[in-house]
Protein backbone atom coordinates (compact mmCIF):
# COMPACT_ATOMS: atom_id res chain seq x y z
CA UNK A 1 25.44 23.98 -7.98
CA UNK A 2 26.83 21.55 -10.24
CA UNK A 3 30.91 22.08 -10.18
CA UNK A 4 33.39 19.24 -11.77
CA UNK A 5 34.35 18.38 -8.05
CA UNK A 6 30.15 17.20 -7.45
CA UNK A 7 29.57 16.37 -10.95
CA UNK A 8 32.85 13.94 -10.71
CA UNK A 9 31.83 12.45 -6.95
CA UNK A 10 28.39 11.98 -8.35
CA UNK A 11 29.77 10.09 -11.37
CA UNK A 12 31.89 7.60 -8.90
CA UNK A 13 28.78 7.45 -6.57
CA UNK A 14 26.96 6.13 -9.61
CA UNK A 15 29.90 3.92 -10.17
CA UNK A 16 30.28 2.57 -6.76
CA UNK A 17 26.19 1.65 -6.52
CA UNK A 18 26.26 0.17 -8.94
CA UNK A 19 28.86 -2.17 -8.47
CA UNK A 20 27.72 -2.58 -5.01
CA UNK A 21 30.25 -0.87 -3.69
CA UNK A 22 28.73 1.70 -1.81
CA UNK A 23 24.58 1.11 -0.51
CA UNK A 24 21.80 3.78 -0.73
CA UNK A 25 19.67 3.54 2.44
CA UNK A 26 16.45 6.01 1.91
CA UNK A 27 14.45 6.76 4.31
CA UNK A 28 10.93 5.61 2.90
CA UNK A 29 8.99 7.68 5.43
CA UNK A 30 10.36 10.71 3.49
CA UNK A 31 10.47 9.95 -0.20
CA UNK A 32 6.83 8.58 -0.05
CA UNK A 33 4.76 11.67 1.22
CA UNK A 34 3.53 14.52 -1.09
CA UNK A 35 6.02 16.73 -2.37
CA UNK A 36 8.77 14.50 -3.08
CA UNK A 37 9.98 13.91 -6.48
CA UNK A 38 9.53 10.38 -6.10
CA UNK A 39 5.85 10.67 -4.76
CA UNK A 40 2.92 8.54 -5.98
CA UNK A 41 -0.39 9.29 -5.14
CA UNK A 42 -2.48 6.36 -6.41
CA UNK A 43 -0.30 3.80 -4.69
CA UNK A 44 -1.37 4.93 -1.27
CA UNK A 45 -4.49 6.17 -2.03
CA UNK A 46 -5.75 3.30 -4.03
CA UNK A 47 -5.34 0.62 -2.17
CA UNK A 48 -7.15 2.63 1.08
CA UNK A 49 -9.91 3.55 -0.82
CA UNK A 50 -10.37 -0.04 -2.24
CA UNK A 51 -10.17 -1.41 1.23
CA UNK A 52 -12.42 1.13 3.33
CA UNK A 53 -15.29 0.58 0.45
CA UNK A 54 -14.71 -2.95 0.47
CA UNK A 55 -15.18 -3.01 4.53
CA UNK A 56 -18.24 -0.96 4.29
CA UNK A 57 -19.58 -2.78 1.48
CA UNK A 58 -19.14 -6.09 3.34
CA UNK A 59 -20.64 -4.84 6.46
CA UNK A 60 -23.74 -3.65 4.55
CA UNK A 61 -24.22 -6.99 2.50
CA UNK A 62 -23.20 -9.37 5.35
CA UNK A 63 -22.67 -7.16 8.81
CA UNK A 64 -20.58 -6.42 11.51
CA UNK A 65 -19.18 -10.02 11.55
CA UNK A 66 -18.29 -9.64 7.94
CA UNK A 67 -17.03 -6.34 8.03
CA UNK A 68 -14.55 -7.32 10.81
CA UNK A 69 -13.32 -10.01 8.47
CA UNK A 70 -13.26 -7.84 6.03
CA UNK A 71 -11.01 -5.36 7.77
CA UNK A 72 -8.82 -8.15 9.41
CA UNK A 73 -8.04 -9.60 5.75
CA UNK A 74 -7.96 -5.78 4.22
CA UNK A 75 -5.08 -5.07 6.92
CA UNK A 76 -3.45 -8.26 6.61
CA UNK A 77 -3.02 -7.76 2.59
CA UNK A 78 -1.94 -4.27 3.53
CA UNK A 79 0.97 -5.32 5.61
CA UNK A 80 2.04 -8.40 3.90
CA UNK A 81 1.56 -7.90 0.10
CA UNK A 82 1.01 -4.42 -0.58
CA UNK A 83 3.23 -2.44 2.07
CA UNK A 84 6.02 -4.42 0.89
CA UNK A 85 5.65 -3.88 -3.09
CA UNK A 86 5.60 0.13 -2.38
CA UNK A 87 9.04 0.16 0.14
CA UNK A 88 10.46 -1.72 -3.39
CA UNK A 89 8.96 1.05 -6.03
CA UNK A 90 9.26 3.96 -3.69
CA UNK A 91 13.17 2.78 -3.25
CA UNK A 92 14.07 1.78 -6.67
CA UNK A 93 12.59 5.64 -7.83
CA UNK A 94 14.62 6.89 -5.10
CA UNK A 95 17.36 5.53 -6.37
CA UNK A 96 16.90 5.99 -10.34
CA UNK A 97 16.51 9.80 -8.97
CA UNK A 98 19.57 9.95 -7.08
CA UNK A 99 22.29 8.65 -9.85
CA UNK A 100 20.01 10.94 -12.36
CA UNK A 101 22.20 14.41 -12.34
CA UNK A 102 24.22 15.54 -8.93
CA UNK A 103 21.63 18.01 -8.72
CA UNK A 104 18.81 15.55 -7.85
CA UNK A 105 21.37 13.91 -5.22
CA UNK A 106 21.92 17.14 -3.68
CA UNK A 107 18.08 17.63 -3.43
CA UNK A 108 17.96 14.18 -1.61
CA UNK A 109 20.61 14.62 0.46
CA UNK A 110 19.80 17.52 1.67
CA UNK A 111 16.05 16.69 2.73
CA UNK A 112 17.91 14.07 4.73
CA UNK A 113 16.02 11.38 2.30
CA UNK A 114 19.43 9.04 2.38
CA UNK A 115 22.47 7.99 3.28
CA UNK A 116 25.44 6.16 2.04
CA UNK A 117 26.67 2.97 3.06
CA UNK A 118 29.97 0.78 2.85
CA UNK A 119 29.77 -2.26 5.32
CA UNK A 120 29.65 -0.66 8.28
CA UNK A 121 31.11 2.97 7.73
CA UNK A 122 27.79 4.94 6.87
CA UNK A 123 27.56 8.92 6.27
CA UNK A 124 24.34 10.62 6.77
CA UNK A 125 23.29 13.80 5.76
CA UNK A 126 23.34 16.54 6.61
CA UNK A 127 27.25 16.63 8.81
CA UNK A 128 28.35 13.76 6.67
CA UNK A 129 30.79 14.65 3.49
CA UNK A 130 29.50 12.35 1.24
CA UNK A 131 31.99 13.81 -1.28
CA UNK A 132 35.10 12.23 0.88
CA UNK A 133 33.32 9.11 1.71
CA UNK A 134 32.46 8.92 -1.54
CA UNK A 135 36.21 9.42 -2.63
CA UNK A 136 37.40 7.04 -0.12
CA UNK A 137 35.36 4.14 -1.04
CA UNK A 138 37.55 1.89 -3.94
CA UNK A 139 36.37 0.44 -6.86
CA UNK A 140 36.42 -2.64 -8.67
CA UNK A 141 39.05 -1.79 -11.11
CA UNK A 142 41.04 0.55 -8.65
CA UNK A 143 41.28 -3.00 -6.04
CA UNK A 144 42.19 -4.78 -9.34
CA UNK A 145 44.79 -2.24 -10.63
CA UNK A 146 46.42 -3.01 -6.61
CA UNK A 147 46.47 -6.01 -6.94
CA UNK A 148 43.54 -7.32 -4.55
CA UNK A 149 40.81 -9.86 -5.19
């Protein structure tokens, strides 16, 4: 699986990202359910569980009034604080995954879990020859060595 000609695109790809040359885009929906290598269970579950018990607790201790505030401020944290913070983790695993070993960016690409981006060329899996776009996409010192800036 791993010949010179993906082990050596894989090593530019790592190049490129990191010099911002070339943008992962993952597709969160994907790398955050059960079975992907990237997967955490607690950071779903956790904050759910926290929320629903807090809900019913505040419903038994002060209502139905209460327990609708509850829920209203247990949503609102979901979607503004706590949704947020897992996108971040869930992309910056995805992304310590991918420039791991070509064979975990094969795995990615292949469950359609990212694509590759350079302004606005993109190439998505699974039609897209990420080996070529890869190849065609310059680096720092290669712009240097022409003489750009």
């Amino acid at each position: 699986m791993s010949d010179s000609r993906i082990r050596d695109a894989h090593a530019r790809l790592t190049r490129l990202l990191a010099q911002k040359r070339l943008f992962l885009g993952v597709n969160i929906g994907l790398m955050s359910r059960p079975g992907s290598p990237v997967f955490r269970r607690i950071e779903s579950a956790l904050p759910i569980g926290l929320g629903l018990f807090g809900v019913i607790g505040a419903t038994i201790v002060g209502g139905v009034m209460l327990g609708i505030l509850a829920l209203t401020a247990g949503i609102a944290v979901w979607f503004l604080v706590i949704l947020p913070r897992i996108k971040d983790q869930v992309y910056a695993r995805t992304y310590a995954f991918v420039t791991s070993t070509p064979e975990s960016f094969l795995r990615a690409w292949e469950e359609t879990a990212i694509t590759l981006k350079s302004g606005e060329d993109e190439c998505r899996p699974p039609d897209g020859d990420w080996v070529a776009f890869v190849r065609a996409a310059r680096t720092r010192e290669e712009e240097e060595e022409d003489g750009y800036r």
